[in-house]
PDB file of N, CA and C in Angstrom:
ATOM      1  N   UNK A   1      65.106 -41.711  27.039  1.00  0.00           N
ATOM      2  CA  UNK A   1      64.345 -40.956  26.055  1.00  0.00           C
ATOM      3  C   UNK A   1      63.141 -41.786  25.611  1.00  0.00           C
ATOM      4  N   UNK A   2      62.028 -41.125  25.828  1.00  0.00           N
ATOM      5  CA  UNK A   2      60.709 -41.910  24.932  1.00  0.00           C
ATOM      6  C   UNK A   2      60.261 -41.109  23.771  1.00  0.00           C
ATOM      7  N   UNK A   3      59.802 -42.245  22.917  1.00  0.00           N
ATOM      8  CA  UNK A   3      59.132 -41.525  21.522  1.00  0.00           C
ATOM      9  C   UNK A   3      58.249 -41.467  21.924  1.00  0.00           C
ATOM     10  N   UNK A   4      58.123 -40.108  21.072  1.00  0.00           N
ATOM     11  CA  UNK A   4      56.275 -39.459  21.287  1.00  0.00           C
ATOM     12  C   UNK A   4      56.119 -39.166  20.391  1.00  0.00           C
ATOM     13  N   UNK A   5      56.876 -38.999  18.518  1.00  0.00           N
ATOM     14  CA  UNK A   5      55.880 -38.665  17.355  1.00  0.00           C
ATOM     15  C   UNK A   5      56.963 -38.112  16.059  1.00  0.00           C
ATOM     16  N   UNK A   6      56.205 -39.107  15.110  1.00  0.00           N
ATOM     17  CA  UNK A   6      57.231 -38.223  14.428  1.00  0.00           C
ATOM     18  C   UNK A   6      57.405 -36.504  14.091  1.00  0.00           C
ATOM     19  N   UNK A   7      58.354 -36.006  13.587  1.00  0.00           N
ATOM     20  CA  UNK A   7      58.952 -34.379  13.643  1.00  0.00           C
ATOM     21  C   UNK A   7      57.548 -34.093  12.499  1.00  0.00           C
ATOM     22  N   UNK A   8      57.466 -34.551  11.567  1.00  0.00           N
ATOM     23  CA  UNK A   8      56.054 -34.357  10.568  1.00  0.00           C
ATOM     24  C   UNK A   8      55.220 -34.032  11.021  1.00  0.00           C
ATOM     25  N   UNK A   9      54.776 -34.573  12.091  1.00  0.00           N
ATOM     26  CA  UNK A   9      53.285 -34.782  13.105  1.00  0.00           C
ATOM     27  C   UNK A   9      52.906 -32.951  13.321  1.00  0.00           C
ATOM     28  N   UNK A  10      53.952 -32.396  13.518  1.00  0.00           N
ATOM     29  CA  UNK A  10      54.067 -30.585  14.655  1.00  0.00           C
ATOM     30  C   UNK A  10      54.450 -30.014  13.305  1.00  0.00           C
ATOM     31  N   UNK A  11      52.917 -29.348  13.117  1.00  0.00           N
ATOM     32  CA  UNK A  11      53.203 -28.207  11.638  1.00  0.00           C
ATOM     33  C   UNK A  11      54.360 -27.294  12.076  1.00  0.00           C
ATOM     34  N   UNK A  12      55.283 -26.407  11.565  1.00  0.00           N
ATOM     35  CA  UNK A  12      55.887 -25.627  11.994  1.00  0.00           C
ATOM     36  C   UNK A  12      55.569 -24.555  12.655  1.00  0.00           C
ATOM     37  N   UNK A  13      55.438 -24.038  13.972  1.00  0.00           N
ATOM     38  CA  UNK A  13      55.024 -22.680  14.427  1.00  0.00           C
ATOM     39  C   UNK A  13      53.667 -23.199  14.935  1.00  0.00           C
ATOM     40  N   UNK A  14      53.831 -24.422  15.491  1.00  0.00           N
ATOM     41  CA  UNK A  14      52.545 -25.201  16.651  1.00  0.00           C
ATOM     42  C   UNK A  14      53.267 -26.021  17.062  1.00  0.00           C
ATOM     43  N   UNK A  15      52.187 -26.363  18.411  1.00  0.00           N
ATOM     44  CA  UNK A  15      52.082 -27.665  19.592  1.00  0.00           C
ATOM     45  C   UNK A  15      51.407 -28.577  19.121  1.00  0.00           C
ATOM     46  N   UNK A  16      52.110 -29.516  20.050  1.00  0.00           N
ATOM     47  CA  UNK A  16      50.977 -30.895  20.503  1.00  0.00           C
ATOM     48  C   UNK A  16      50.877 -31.159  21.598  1.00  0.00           C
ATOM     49  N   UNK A  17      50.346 -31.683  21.708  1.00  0.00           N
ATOM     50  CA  UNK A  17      49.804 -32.125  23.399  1.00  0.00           C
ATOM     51  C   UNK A  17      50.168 -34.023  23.335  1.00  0.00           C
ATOM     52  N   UNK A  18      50.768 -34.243  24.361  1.00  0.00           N
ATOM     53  CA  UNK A  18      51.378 -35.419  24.640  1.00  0.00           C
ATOM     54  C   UNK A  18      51.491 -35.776  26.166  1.00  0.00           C
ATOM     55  N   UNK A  19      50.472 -37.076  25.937  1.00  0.00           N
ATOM     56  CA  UNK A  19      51.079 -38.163  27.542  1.00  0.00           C
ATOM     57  C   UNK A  19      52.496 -38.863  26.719  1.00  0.00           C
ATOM     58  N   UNK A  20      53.126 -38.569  27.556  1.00  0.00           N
ATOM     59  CA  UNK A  20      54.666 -38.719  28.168  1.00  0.00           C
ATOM     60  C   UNK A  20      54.882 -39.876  29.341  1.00  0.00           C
ATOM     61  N   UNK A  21      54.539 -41.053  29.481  1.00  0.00           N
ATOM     62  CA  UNK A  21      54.373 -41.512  30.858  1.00  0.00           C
ATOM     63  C   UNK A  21      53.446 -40.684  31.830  1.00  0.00           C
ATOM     64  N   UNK A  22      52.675 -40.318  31.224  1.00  0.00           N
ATOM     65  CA  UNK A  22      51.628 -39.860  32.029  1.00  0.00           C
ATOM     66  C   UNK A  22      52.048 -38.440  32.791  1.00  0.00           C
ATOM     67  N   UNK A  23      52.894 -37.804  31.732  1.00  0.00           N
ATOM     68  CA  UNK A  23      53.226 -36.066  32.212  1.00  0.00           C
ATOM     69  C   UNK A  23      52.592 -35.600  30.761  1.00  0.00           C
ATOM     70  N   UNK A  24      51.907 -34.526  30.932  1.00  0.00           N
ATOM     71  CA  UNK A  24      51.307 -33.886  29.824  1.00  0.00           C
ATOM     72  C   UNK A  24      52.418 -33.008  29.450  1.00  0.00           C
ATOM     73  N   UNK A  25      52.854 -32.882  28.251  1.00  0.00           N
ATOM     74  CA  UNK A  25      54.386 -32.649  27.470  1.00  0.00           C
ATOM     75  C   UNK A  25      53.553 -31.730  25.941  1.00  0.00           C
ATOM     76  N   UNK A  26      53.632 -30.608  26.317  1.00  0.00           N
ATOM     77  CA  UNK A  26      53.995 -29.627  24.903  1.00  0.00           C
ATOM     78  C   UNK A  26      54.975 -29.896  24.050  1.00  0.00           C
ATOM     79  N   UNK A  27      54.842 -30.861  23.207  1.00  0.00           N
ATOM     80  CA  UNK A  27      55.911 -30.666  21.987  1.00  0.00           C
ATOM     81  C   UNK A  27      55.497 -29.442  21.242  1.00  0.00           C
ATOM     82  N   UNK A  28      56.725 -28.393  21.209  1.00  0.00           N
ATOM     83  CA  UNK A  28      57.190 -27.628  19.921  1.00  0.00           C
ATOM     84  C   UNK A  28      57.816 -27.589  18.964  1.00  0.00           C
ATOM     85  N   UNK A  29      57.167 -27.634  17.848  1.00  0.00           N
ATOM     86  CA  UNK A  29      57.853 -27.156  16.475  1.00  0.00           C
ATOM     87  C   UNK A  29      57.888 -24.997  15.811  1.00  0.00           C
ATOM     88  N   UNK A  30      59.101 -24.778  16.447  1.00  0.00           N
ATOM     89  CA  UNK A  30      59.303 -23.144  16.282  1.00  0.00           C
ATOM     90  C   UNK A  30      59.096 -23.101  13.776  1.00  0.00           C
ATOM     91  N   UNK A  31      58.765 -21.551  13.848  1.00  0.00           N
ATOM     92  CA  UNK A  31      59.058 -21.513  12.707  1.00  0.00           C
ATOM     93  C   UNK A  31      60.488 -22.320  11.914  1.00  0.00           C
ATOM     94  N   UNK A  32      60.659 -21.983  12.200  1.00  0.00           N
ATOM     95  CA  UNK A  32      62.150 -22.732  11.804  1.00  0.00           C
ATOM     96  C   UNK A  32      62.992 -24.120  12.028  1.00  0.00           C
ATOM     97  N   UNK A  33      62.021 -24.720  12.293  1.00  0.00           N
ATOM     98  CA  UNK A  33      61.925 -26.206  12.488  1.00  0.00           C
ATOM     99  C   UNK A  33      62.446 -26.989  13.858  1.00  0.00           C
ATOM    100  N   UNK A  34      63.258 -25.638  14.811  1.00  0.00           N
ATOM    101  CA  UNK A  34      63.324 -26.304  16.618  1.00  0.00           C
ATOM    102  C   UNK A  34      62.579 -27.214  16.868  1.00  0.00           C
ATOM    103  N   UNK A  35      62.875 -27.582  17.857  1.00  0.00           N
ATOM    104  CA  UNK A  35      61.574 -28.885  18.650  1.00  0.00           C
ATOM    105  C   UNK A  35      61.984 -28.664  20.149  1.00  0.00           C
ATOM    106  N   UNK A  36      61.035 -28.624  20.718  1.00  0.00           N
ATOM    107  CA  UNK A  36      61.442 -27.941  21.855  1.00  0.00           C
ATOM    108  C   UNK A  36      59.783 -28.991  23.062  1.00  0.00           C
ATOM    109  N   UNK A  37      60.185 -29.296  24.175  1.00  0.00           N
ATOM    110  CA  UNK A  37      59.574 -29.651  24.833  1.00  0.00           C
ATOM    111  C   UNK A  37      59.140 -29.182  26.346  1.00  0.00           C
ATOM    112  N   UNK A  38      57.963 -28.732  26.553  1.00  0.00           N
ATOM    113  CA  UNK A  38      58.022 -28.310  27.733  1.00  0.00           C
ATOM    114  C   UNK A  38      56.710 -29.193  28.671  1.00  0.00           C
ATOM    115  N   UNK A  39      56.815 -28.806  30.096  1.00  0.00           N
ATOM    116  CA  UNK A  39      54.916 -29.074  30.861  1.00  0.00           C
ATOM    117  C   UNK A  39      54.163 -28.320  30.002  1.00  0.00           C
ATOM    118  N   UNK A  40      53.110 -28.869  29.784  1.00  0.00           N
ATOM    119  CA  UNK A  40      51.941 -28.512  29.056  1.00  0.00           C
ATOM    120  C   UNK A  40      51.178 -28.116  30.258  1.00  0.00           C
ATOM    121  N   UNK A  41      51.685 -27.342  31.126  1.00  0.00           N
ATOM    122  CA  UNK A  41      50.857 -26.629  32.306  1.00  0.00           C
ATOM    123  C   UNK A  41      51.253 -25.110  32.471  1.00  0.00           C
ATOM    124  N   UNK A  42      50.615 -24.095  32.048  1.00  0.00           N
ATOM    125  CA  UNK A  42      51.109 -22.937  32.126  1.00  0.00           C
ATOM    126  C   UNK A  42      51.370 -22.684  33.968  1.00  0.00           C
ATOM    127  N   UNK A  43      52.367 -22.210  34.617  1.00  0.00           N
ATOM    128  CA  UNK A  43      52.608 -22.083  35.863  1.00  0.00           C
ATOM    129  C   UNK A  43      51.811 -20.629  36.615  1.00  0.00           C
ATOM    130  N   UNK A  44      50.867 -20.303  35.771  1.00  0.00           N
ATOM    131  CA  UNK A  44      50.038 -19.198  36.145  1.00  0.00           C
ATOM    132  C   UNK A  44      48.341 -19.693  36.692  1.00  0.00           C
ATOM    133  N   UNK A  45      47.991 -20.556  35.644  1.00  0.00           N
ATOM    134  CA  UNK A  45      46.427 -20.398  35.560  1.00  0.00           C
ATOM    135  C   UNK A  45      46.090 -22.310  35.488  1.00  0.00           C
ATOM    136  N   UNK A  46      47.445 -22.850  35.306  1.00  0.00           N
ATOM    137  CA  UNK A  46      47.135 -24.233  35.241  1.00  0.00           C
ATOM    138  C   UNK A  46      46.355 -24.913  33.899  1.00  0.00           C
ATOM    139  N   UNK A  47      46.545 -24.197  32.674  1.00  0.00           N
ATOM    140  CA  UNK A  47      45.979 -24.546  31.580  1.00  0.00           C
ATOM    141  C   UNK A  47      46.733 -24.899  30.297  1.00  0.00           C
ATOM    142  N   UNK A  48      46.447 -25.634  29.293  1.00  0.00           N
ATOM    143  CA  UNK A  48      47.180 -25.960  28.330  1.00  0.00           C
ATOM    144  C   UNK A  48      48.223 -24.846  27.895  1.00  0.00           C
ATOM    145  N   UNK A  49      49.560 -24.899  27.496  1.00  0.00           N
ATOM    146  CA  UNK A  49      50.255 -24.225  26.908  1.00  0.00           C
ATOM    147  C   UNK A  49      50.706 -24.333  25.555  1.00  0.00           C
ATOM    148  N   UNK A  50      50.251 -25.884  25.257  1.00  0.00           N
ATOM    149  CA  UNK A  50      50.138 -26.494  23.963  1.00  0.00           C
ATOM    150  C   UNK A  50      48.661 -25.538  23.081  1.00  0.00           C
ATOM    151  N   UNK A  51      47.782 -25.482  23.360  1.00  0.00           N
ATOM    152  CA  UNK A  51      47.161 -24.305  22.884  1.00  0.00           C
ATOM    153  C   UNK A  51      47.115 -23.060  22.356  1.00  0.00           C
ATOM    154  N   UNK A  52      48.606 -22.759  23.122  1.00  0.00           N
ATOM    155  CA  UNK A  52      48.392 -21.006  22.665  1.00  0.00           C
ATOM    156  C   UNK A  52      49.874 -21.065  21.823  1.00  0.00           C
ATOM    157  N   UNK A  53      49.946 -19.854  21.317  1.00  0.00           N
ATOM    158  CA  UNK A  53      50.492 -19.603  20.454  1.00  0.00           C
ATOM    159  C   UNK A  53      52.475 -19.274  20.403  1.00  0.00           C
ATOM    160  N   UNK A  54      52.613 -19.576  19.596  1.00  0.00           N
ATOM    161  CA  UNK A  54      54.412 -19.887  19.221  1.00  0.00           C
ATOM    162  C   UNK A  54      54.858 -18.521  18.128  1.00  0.00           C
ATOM    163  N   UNK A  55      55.388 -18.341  19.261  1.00  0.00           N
ATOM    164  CA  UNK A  55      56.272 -16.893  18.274  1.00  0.00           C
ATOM    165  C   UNK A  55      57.827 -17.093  18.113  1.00  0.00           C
ATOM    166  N   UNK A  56      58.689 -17.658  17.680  1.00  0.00           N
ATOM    167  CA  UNK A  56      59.767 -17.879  17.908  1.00  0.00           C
ATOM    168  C   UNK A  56      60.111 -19.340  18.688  1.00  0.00           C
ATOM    169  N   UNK A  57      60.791 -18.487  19.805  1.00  0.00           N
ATOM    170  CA  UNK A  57      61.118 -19.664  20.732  1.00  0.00           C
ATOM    171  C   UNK A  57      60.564 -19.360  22.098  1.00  0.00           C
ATOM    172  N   UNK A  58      59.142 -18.583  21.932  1.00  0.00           N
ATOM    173  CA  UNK A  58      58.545 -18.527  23.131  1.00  0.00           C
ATOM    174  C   UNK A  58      57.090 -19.173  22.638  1.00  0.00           C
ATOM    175  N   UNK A  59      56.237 -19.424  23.604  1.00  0.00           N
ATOM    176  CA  UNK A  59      54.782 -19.589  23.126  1.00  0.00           C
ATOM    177  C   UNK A  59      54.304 -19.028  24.801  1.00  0.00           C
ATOM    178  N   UNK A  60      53.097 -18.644  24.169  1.00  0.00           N
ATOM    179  CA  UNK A  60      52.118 -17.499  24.647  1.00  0.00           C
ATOM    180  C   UNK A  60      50.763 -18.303  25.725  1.00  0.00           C
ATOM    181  N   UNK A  61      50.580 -18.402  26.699  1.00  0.00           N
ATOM    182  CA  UNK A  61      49.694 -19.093  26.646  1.00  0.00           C
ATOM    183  C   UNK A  61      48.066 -17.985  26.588  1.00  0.00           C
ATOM    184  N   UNK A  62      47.481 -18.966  26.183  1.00  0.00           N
ATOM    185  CA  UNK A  62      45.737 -18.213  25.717  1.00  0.00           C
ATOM    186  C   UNK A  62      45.084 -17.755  26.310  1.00  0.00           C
ATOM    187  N   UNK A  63      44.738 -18.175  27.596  1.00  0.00           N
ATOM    188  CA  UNK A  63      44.250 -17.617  28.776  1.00  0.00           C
ATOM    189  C   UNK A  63      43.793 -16.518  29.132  1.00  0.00           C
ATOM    190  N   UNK A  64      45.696 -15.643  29.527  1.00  0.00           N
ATOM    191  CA  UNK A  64      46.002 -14.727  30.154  1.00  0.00           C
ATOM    192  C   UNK A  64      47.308 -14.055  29.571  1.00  0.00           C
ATOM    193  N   UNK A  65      47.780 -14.587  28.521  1.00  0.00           N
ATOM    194  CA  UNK A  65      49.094 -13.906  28.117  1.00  0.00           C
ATOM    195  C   UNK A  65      50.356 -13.976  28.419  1.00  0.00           C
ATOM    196  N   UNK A  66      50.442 -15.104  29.876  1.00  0.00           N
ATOM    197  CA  UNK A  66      51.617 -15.340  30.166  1.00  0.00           C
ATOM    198  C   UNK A  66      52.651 -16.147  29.171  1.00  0.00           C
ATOM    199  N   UNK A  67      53.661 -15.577  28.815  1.00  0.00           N
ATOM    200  CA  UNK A  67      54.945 -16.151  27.898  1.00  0.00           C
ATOM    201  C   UNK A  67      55.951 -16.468  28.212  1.00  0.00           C
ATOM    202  N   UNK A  68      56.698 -18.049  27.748  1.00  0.00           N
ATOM    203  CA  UNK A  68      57.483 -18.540  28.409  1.00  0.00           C
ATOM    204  C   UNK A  68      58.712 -19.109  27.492  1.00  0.00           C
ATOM    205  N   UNK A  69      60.010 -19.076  27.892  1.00  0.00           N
ATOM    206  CA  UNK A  69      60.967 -19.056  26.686  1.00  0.00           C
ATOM    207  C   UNK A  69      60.870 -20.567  26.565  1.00  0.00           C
ATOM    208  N   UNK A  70      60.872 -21.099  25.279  1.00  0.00           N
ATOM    209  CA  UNK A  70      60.804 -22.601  25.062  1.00  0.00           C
ATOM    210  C   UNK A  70      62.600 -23.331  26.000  1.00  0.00           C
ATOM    211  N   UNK A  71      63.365 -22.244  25.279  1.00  0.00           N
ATOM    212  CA  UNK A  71      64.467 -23.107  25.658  1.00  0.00           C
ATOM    213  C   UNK A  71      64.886 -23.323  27.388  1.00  0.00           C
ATOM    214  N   UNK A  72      64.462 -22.226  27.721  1.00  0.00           N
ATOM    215  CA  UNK A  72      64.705 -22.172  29.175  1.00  0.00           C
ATOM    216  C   UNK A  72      63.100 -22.703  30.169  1.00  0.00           C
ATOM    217  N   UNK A  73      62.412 -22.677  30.128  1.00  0.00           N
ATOM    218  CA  UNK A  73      60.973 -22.224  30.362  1.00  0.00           C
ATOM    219  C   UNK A  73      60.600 -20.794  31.357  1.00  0.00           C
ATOM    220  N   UNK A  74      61.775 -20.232  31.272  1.00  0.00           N
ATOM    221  CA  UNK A  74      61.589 -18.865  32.101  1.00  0.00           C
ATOM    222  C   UNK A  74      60.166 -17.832  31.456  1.00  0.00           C
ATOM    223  N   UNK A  75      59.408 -17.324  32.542  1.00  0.00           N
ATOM    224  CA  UNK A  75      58.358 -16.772  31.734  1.00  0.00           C
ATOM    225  C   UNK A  75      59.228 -15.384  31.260  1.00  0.00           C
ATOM    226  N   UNK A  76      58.252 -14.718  30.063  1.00  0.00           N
ATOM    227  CA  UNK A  76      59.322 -13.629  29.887  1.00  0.00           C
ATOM    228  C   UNK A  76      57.977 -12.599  29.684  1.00  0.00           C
ATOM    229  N   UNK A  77      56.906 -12.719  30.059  1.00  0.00           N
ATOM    230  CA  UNK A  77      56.068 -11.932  30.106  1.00  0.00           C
ATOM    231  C   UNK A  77      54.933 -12.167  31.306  1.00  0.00           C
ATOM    232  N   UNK A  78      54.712 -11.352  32.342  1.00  0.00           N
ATOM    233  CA  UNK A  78      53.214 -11.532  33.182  1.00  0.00           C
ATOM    234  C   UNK A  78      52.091 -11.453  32.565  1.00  0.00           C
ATOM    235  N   UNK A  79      51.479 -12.385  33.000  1.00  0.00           N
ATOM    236  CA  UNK A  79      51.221 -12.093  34.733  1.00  0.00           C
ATOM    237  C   UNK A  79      52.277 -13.434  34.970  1.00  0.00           C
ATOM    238  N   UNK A  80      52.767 -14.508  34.865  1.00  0.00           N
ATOM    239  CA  UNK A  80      53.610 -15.670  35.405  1.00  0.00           C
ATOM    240  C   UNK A  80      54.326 -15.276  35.568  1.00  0.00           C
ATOM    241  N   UNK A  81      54.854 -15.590  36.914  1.00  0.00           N
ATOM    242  CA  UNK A  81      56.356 -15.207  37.210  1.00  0.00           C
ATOM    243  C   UNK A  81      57.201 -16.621  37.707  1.00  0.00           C
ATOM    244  N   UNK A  82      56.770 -17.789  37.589  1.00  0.00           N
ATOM    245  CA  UNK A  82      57.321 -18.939  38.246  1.00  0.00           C
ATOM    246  C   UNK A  82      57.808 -19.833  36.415  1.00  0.00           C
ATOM    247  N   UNK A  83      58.887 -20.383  36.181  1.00  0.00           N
ATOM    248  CA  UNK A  83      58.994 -20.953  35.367  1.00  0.00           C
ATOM    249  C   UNK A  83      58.284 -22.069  35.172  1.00  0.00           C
ATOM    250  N   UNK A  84      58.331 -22.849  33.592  1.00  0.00           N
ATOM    251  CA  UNK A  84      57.492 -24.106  33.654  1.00  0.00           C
ATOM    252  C   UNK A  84      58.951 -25.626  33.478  1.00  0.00           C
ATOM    253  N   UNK A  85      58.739 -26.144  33.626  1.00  0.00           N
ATOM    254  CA  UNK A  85      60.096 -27.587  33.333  1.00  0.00           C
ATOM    255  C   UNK A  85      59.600 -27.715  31.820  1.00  0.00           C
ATOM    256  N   UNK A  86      61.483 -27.748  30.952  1.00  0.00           N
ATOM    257  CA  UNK A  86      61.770 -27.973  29.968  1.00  0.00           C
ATOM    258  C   UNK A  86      62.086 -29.614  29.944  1.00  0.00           C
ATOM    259  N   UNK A  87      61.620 -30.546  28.891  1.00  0.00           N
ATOM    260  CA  UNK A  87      62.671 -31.332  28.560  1.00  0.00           C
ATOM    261  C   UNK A  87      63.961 -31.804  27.603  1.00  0.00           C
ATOM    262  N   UNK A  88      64.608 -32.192  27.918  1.00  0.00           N
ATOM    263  CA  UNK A  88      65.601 -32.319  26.815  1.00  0.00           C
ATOM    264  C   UNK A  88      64.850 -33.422  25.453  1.00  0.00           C
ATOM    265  N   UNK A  89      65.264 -33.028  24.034  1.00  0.00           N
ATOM    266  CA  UNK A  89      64.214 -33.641  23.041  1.00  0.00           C
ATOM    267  C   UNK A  89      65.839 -33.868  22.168  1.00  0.00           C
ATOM    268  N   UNK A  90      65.844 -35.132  21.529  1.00  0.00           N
ATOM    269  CA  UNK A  90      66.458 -35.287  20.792  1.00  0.00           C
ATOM    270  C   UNK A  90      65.534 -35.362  19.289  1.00  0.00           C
ATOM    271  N   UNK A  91      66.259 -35.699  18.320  1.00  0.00           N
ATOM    272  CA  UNK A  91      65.401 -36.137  16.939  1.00  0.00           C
ATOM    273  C   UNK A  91      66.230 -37.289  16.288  1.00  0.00           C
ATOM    274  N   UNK A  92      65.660 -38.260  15.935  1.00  0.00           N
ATOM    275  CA  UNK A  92      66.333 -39.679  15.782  1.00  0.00           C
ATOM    276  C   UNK A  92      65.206 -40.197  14.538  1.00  0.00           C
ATOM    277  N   UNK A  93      65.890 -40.491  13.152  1.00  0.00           N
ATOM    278  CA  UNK A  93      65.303 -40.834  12.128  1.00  0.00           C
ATOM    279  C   UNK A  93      63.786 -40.170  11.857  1.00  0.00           C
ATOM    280  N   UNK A  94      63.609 -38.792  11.923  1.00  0.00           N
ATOM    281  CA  UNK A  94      62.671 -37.973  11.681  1.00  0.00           C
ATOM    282  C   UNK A  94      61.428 -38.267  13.411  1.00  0.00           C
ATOM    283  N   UNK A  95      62.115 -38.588  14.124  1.00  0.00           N
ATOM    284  CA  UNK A  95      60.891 -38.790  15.103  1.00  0.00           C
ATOM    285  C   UNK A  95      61.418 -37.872  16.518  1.00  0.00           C
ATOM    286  N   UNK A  96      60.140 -37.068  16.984  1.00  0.00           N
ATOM    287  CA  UNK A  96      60.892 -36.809  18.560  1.00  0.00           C
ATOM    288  C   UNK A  96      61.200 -37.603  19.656  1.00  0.00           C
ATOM    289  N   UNK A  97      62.029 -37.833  20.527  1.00  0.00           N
ATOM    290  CA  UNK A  97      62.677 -38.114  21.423  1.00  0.00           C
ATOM    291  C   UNK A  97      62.354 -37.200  22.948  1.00  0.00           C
ATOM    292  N   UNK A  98      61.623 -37.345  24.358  1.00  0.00           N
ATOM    293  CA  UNK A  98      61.372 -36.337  24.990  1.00  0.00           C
ATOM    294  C   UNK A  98      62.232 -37.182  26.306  1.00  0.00           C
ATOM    295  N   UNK A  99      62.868 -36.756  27.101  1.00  0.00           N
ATOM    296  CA  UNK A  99      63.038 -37.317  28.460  1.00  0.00           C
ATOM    297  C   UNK A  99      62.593 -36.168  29.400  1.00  0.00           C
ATOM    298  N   UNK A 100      61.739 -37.277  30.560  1.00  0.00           N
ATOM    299  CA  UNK A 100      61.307 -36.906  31.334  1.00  0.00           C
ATOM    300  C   UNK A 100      61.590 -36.160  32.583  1.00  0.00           C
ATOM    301  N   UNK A 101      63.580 -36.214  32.612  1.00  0.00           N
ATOM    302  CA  UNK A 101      63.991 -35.262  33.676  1.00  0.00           C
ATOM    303  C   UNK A 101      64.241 -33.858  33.308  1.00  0.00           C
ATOM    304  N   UNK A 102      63.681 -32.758  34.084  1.00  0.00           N
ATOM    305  CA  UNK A 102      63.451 -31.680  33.382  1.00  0.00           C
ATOM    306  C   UNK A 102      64.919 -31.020  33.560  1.00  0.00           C
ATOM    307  N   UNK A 103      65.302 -30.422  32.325  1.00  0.00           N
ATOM    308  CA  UNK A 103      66.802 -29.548  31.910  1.00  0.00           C
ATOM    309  C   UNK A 103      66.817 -28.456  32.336  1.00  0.00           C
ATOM    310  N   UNK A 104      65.834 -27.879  33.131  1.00  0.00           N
ATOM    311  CA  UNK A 104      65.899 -26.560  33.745  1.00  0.00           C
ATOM    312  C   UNK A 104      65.940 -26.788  35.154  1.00  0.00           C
ATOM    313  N   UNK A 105      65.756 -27.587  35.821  1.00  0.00           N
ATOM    314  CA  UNK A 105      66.065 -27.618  37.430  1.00  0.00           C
ATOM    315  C   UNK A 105      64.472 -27.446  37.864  1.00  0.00           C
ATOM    316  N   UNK A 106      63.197 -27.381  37.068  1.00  0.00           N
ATOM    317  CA  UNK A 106      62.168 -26.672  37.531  1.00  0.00           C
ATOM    318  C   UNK A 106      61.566 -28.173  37.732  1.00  0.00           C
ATOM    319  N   UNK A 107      60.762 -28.478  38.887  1.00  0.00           N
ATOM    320  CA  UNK A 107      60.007 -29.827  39.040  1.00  0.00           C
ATOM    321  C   UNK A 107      59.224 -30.221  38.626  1.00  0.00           C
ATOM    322  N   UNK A 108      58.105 -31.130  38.807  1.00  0.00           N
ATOM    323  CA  UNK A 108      56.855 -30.974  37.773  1.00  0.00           C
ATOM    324  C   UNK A 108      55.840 -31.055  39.357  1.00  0.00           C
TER     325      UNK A 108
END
């Protein structure tokens, strides 16, 4: 597990954008205080996903509209139809925790 920030850092119901060992890593903070980590590469258009917008436990990317479930990274709206890699995120004395092997089976 590497730190990448404390839980404070991610207003609730936004991203950040994070080098990870040099993988660009969407940290999420859902309304409700989740933390959720995914590629910060939408699998459609190749553009930030940390950008667009968090409805729950999906975020939207800006682009083009493709939506992808945080917990799984399955898209759940087109035009994407290829998932993005989740990581597993712990939280340890108010800070996130991201590891770099992805929890969905999806590669980077």
């Amino acid at each position: 597990m590497i730190k990448v920030c404390a839980v404070e850092e991610i207003a609730p119901g936004t991203a950040i954008r994070s080098d990870v060992d040099g993988v660009e890593v969407a940290v999420v903070r859902t309304g409700d205080g989740q933390v959720f980590a995914v590629h910060d590469v939408c699998s459609h258009q190749e553009v930030p996903l940390s950008e667009g917008e968090i409805d729950g436990c999906t975020v939207e990317c800006w682009l083009h509209g493709s939506r992808f479930d945080l917990r799984t990274g399955e898209p759940t709206g087109p035009p994407a139809t290829q998932p993005v890699p989740t990581f597993p995120v712990e939280i340890r004395d108010g800070f996130v925790f991201v590891s770099l092997t992805p929890s969905n089976g999806v590669s980077l």
